[in-house]
C-alpha atoms as a PDB file:
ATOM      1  CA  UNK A   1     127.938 106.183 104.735  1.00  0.00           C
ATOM      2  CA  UNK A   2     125.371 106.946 107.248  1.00  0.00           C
ATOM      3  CA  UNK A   3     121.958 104.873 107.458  1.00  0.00           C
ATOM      4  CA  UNK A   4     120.735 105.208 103.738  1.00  0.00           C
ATOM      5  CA  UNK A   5     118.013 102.588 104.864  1.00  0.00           C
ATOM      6  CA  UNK A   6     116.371 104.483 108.299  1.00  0.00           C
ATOM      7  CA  UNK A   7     116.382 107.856 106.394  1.00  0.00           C
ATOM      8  CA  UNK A   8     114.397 106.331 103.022  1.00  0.00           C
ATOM      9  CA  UNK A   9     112.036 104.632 105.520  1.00  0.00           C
ATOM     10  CA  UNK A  10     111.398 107.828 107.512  1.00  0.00           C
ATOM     11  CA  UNK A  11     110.908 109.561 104.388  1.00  0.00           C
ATOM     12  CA  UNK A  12     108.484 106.621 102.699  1.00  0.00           C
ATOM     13  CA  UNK A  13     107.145 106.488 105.944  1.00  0.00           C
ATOM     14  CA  UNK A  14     106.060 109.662 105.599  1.00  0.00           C
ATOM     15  CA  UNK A  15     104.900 109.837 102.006  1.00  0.00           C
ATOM     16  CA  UNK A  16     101.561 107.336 102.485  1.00  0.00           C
ATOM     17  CA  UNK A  17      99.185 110.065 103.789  1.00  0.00           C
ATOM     18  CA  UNK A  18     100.573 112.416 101.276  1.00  0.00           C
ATOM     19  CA  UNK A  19     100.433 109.794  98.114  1.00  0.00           C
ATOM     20  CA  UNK A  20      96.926 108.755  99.014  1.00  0.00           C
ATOM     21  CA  UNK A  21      95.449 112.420  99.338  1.00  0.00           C
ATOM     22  CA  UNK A  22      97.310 113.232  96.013  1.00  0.00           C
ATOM     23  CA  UNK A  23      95.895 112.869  92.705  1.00  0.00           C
ATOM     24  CA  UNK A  24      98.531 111.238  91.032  1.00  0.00           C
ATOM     25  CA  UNK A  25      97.757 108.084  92.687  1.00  0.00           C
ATOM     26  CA  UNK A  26      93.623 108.261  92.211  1.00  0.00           C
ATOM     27  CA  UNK A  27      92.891 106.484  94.857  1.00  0.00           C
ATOM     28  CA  UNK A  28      89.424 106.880  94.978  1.00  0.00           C
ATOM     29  CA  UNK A  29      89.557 105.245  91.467  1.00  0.00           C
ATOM     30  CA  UNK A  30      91.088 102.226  93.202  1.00  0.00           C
ATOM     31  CA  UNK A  31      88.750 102.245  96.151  1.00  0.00           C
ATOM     32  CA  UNK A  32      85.773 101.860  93.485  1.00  0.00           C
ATOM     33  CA  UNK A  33      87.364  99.193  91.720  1.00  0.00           C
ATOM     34  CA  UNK A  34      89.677 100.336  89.244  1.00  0.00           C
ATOM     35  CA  UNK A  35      92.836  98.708  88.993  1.00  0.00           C
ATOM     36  CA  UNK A  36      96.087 101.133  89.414  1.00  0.00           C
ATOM     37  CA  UNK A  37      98.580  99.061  86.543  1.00  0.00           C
ATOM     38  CA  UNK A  38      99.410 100.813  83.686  1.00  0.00           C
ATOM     39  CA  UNK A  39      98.501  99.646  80.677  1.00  0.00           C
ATOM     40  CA  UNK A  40     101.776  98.696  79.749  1.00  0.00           C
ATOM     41  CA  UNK A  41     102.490  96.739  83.053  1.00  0.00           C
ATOM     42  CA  UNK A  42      98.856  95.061  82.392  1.00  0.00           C
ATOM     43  CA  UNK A  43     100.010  94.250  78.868  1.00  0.00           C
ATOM     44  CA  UNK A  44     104.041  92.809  80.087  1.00  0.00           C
ATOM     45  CA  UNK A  45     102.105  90.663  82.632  1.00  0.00           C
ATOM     46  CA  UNK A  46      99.638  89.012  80.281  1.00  0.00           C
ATOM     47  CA  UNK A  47      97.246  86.472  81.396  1.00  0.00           C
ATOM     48  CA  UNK A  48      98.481  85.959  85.063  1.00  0.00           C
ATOM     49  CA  UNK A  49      94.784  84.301  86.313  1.00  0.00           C
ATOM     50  CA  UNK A  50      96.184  81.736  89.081  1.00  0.00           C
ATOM     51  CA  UNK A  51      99.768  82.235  89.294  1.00  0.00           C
ATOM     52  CA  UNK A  52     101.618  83.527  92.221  1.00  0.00           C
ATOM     53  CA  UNK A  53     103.746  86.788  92.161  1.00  0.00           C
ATOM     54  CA  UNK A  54     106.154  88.665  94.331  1.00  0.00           C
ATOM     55  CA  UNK A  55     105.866  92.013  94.384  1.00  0.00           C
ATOM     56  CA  UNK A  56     108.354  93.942  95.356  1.00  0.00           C
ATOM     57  CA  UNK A  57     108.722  97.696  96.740  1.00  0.00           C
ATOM     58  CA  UNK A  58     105.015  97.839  96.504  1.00  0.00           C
ATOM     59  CA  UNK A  59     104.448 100.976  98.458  1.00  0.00           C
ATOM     60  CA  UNK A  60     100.811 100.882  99.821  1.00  0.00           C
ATOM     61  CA  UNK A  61      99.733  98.207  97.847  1.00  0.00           C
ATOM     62  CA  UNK A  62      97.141  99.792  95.242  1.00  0.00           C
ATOM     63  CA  UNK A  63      99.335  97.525  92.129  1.00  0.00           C
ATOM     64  CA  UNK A  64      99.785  94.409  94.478  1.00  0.00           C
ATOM     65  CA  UNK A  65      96.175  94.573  95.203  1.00  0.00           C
ATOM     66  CA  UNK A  66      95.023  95.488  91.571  1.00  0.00           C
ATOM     67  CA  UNK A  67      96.865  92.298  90.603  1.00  0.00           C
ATOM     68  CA  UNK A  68      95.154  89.979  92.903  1.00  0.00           C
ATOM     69  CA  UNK A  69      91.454  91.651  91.822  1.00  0.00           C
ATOM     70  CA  UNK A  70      92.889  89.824  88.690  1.00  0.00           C
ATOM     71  CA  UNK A  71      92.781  86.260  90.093  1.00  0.00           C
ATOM     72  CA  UNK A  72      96.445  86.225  91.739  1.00  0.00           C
ATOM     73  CA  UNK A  73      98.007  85.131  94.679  1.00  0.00           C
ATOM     74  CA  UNK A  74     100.128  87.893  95.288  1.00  0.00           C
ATOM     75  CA  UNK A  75     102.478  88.985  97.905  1.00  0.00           C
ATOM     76  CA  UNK A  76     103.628  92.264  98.301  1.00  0.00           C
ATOM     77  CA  UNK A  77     107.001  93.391  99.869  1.00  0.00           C
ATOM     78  CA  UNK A  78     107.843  96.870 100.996  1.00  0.00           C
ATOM     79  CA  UNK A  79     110.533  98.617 103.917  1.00  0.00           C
ATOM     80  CA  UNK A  80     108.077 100.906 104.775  1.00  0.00           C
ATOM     81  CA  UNK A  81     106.000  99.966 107.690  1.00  0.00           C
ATOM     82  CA  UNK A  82     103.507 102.586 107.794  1.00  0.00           C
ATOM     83  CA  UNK A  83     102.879 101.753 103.802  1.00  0.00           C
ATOM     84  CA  UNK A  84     102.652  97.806 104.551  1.00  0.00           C
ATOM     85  CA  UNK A  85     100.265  98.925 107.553  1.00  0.00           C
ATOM     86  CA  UNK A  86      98.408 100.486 104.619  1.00  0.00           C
ATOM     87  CA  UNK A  87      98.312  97.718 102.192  1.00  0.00           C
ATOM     88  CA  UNK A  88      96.906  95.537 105.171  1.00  0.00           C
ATOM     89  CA  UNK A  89      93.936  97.396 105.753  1.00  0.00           C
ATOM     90  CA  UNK A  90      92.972  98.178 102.117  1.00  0.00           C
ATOM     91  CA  UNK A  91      93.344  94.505 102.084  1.00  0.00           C
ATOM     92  CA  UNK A  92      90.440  93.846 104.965  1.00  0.00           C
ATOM     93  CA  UNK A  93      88.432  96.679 103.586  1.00  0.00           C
ATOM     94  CA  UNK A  94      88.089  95.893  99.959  1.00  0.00           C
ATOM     95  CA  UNK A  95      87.869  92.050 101.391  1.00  0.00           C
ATOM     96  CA  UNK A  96      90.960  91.164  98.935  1.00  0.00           C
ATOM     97  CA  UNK A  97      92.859  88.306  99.510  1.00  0.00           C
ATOM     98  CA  UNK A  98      96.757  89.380  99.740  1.00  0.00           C
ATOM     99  CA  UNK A  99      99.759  88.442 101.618  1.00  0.00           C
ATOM    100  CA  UNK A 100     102.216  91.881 102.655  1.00  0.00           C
ATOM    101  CA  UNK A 101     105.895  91.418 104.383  1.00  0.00           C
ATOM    102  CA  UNK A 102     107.230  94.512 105.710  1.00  0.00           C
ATOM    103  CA  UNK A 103     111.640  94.720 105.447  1.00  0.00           C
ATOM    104  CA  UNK A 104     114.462  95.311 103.294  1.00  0.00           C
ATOM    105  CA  UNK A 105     113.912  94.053 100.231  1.00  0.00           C
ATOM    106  CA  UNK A 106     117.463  92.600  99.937  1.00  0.00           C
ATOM    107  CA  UNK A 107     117.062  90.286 103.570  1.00  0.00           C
ATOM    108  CA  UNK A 108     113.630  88.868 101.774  1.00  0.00           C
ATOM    109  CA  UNK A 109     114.686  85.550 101.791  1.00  0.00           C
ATOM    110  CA  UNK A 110     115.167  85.771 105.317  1.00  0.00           C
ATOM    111  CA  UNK A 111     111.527  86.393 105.582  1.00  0.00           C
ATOM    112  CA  UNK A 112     109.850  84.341 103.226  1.00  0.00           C
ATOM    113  CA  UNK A 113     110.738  80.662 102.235  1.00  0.00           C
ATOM    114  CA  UNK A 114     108.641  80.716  99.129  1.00  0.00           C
ATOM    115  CA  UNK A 115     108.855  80.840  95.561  1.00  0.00           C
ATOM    116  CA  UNK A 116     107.188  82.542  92.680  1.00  0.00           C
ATOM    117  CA  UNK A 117     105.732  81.853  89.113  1.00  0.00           C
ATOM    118  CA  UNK A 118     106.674  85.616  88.690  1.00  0.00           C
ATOM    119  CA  UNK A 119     108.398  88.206  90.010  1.00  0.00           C
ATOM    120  CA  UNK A 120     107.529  91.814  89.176  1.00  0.00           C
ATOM    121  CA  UNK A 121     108.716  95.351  90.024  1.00  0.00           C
ATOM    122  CA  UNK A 122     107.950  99.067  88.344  1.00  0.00           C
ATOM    123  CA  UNK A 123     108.477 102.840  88.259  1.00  0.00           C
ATOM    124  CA  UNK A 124     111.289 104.358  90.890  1.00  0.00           C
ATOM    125  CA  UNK A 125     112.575 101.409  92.312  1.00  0.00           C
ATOM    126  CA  UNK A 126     116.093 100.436  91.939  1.00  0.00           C
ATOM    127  CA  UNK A 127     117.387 103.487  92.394  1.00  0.00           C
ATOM    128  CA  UNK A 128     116.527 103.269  96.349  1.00  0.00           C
ATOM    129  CA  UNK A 129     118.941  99.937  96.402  1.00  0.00           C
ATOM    130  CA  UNK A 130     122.688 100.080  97.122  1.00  0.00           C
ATOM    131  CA  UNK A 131     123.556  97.126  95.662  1.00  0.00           C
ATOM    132  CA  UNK A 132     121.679  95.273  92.294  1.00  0.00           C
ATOM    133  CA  UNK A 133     123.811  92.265  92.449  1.00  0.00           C
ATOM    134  CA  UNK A 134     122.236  91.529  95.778  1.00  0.00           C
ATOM    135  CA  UNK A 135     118.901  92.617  94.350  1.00  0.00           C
ATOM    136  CA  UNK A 136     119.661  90.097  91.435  1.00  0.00           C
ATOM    137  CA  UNK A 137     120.363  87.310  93.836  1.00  0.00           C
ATOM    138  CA  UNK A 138     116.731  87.890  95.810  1.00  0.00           C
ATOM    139  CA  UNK A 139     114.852  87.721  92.569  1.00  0.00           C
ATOM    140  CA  UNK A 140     116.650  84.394  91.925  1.00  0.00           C
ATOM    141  CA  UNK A 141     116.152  83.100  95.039  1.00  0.00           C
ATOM    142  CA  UNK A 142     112.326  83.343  94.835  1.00  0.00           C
ATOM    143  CA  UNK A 143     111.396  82.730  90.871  1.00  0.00           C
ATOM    144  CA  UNK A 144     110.656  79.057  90.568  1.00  0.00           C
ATOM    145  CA  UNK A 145     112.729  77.633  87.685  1.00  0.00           C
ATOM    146  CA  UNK A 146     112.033  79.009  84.329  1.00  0.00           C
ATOM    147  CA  UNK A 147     109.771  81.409  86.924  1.00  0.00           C
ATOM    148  CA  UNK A 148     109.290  84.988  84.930  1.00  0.00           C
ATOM    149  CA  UNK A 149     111.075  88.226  86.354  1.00  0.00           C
ATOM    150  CA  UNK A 150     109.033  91.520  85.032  1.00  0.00           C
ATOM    151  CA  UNK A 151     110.137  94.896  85.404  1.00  0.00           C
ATOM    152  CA  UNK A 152     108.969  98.111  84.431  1.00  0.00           C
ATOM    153  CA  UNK A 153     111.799 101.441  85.263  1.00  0.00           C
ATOM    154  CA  UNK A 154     112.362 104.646  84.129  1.00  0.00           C
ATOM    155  CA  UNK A 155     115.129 105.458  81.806  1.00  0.00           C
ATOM    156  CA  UNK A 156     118.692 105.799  83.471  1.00  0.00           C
ATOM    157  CA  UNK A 157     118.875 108.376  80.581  1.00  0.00           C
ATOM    158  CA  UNK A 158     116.225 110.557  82.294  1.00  0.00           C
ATOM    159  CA  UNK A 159     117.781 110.925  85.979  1.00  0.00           C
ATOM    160  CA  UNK A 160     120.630 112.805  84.033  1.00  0.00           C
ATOM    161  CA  UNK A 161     118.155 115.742  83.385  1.00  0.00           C
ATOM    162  CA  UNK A 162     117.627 118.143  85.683  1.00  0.00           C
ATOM    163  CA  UNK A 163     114.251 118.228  87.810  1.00  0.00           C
ATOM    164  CA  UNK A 164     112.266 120.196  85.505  1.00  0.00           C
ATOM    165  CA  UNK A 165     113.681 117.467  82.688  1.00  0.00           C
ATOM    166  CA  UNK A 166     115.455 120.859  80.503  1.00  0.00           C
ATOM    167  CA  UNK A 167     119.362 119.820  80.175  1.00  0.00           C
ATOM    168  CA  UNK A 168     121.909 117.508  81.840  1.00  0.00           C
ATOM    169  CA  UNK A 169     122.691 117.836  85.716  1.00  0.00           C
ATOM    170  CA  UNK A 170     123.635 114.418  86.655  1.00  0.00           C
ATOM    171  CA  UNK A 171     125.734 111.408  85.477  1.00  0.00           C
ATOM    172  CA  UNK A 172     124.166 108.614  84.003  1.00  0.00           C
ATOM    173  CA  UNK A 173     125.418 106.063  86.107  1.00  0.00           C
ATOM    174  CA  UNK A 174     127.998 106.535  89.744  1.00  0.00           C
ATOM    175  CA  UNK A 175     129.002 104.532  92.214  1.00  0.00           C
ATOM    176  CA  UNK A 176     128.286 107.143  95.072  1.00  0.00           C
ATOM    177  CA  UNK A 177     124.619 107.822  96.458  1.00  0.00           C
ATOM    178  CA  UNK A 178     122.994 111.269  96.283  1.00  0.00           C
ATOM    179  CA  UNK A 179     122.189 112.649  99.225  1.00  0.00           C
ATOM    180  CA  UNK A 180     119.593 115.487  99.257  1.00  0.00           C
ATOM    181  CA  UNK A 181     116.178 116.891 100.395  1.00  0.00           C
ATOM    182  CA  UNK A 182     113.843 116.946  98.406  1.00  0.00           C
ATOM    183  CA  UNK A 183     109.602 116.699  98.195  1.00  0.00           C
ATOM    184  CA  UNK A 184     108.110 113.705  96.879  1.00  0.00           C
ATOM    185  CA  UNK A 185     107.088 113.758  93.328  1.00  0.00           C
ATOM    186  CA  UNK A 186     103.228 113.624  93.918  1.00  0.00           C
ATOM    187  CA  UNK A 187     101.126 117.083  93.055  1.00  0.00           C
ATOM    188  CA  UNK A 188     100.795 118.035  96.699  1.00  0.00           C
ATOM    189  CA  UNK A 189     104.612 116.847  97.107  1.00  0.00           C
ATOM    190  CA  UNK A 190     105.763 120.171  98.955  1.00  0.00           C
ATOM    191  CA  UNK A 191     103.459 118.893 102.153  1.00  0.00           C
ATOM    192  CA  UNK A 192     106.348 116.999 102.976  1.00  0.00           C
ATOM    193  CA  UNK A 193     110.419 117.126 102.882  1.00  0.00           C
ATOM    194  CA  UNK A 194     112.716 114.799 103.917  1.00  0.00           C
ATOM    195  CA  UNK A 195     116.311 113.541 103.190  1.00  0.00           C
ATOM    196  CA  UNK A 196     117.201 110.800 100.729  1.00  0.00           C
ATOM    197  CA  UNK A 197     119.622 108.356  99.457  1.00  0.00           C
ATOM    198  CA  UNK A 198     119.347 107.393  96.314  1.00  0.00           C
ATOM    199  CA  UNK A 199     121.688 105.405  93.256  1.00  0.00           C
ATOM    200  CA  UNK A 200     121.983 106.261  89.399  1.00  0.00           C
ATOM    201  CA  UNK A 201     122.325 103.355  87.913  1.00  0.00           C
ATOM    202  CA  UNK A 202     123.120 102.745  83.842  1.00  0.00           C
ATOM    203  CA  UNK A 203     121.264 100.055  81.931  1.00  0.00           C
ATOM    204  CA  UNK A 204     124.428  97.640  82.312  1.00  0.00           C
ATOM    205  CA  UNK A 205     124.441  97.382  86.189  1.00  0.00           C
ATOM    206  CA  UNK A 206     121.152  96.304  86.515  1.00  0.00           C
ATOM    207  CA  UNK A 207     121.065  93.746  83.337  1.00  0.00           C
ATOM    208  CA  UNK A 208     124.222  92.276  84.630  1.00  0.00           C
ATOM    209  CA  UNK A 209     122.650  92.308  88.555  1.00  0.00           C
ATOM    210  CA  UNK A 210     119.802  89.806  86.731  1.00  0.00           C
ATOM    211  CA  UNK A 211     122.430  87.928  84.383  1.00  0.00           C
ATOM    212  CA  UNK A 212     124.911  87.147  86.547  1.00  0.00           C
ATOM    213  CA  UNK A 213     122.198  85.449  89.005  1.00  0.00           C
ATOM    214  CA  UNK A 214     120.811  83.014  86.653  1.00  0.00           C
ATOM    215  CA  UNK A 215     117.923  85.387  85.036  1.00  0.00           C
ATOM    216  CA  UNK A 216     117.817  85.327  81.222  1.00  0.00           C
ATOM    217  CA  UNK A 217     116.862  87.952  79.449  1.00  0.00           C
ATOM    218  CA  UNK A 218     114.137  87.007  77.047  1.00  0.00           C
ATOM    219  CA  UNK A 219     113.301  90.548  76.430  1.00  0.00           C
ATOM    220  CA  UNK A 220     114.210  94.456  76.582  1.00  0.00           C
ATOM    221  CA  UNK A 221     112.316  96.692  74.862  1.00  0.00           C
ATOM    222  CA  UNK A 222     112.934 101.298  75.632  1.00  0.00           C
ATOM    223  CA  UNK A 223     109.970 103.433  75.437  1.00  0.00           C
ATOM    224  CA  UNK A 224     109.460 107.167  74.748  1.00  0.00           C
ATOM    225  CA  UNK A 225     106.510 107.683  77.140  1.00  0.00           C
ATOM    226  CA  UNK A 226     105.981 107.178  81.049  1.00  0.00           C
ATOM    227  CA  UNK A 227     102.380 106.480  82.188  1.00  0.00           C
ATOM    228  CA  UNK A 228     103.174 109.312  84.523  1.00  0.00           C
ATOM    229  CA  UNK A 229     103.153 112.818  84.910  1.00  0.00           C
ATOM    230  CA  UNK A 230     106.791 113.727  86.163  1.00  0.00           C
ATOM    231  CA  UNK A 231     107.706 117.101  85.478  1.00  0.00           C
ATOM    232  CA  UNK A 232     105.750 120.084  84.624  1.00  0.00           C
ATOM    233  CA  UNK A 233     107.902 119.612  81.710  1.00  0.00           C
ATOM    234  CA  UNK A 234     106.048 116.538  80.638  1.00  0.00           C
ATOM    235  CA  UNK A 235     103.000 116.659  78.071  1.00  0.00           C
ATOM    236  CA  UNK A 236     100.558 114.371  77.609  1.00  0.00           C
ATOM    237  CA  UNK A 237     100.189 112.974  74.165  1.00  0.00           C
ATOM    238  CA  UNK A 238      97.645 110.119  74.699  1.00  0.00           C
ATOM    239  CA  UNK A 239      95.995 109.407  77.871  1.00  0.00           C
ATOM    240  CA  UNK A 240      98.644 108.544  80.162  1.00  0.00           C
ATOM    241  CA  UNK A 241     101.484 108.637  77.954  1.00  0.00           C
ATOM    242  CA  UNK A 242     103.679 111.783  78.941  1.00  0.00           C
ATOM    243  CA  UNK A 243     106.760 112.746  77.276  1.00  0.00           C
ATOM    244  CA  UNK A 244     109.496 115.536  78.336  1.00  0.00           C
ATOM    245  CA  UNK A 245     108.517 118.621  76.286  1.00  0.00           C
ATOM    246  CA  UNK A 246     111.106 119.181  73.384  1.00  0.00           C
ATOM    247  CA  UNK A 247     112.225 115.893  73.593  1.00  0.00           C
ATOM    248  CA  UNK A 248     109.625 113.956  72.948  1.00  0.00           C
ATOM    249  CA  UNK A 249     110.916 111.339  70.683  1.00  0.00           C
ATOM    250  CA  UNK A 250     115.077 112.113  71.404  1.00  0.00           C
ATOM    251  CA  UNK A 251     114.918 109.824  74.726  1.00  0.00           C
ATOM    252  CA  UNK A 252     113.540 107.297  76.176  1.00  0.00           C
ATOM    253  CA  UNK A 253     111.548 107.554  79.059  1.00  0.00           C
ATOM    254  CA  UNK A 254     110.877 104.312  80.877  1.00  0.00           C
ATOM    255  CA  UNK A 255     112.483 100.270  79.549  1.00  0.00           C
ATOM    256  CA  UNK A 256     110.929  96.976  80.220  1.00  0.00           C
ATOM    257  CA  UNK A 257     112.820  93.912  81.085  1.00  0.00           C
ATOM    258  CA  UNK A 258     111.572  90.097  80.635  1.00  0.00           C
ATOM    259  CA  UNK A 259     113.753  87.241  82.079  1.00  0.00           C
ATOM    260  CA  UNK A 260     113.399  84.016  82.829  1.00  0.00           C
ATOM    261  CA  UNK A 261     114.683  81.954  86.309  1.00  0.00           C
ATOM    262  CA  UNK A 262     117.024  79.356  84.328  1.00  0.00           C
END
């Protein structure tokens, strides 16, 4: 396989200009003070006021950043230099107090010799990772014991669709990467293409990846909405609930997972 991890940073590396000029992300809703969680990641956290959390693949920081405006001490983890570079100056310019480690997410513990009260992840991020029983090991390795692992993910069931979300194109889970160009999702996505490598993974791979390193799953819960706009084939039917157009309540969209460090 050729270097699935240089050509996803070259191509994260160069998403951060595009994602903050987008308006997907609203950044100038951050930059006034508005946090960037969803209110479904905002509701899975719960009262976090003085714990510490990992956060990892946390792009250019906006959620990692968002959380410690909420009283945390947070630490943010991302491959992408340029987006880490990023998260470090919004850090200094808002005058919020947040640690950010730039590297692979799976050589973490070679980075940090810390542990968490929680560790939390969301939207688009396992698929990026060649291996979840390594990913299941990290998360281990830095929860405290009975520490809190929450994740937010879209549906394995939706990365069978097609791009424009209309029938099947694509198994639900395979052990080979995909290997494509494409633009980033963003509304001004087509200002940049670059090659990717990414995984399909089914629900089992990545419950088992937390299982069988010592997380227990305390809960899993499937929803029909994401709290973004994916696809011109999404609608909106609340604010910031989308759901694929003619299949609005046949699939689930995004799942939540709650474990615990035992």
């Amino acid at each position: 396989m050729k270097n699935f991890l240089e050509t996803n940073k070259t191509a994260w590396n160069n998403r951060v200009d595009v994602h903050i000029q987008s308006d997907f992300y609203e950044f100038d809703s951050f930059m006034k003070g508005k946090s960037s969680l969803p209110s479904l990641d905002i509701e899975l956290l719960g009262d976090i006021r003085g714990k510490s959390i990992l956060h990892l693949q946390c792009h250019f920081g906006m959620d990692t950043l968002s959380m410690a405006r909420m009283g945390v001490n947070v630490t943010g983890v991302d491959f992408s230099n340029t987006a880490i570079d990023k998260a470090k100056e919004l850090s200094r310019k808002l005058n919020i107090d947040a640690n950010f480690i730039c590297c692979d997410v799976l050589e973490l513990p070679q980075y940090l010799d810390e542990t968490f009260d929680i560790v939390y992840t969301s939207y688009g991020v396992i698929n990026w990772l060649p291996d979840l029983q390594e990913w299941g090991k990290v998360i281990s390795t830095m929860l405290k014991t009975q520490g809190k692992f929450i994740m937010i993910e879209f549906h394995p069931v939706l990365w069978m669709l097609d791009e424009q979300f209309k029938q099947i194109e694509y198994p639900y889970s395979r052990k080979e990467p995909f290997v494509m160009k494409e633009a980033t999702y963003t509304d001004n996505g087509k200002k940049t293409i670059d090659e990717t490598v990414t995984w399909n993974y089914g629900l089992s791979e990545t419950i088992n990846g937390l299982v069988q390193n010592g997380i227990s799953i305390q809960e899993f819960n499937e929803y029909y909405y994401s709290p973004f706009n994916l696809s011109a084939n999404m609608i909106e039917i609340a604010p910031k609930e989308f759901k694929v157009k003619g299949l609005e309540d046949k699939i689930p969209v995004t799942y939540s997972i709650i474990g615990k460090r035992i």
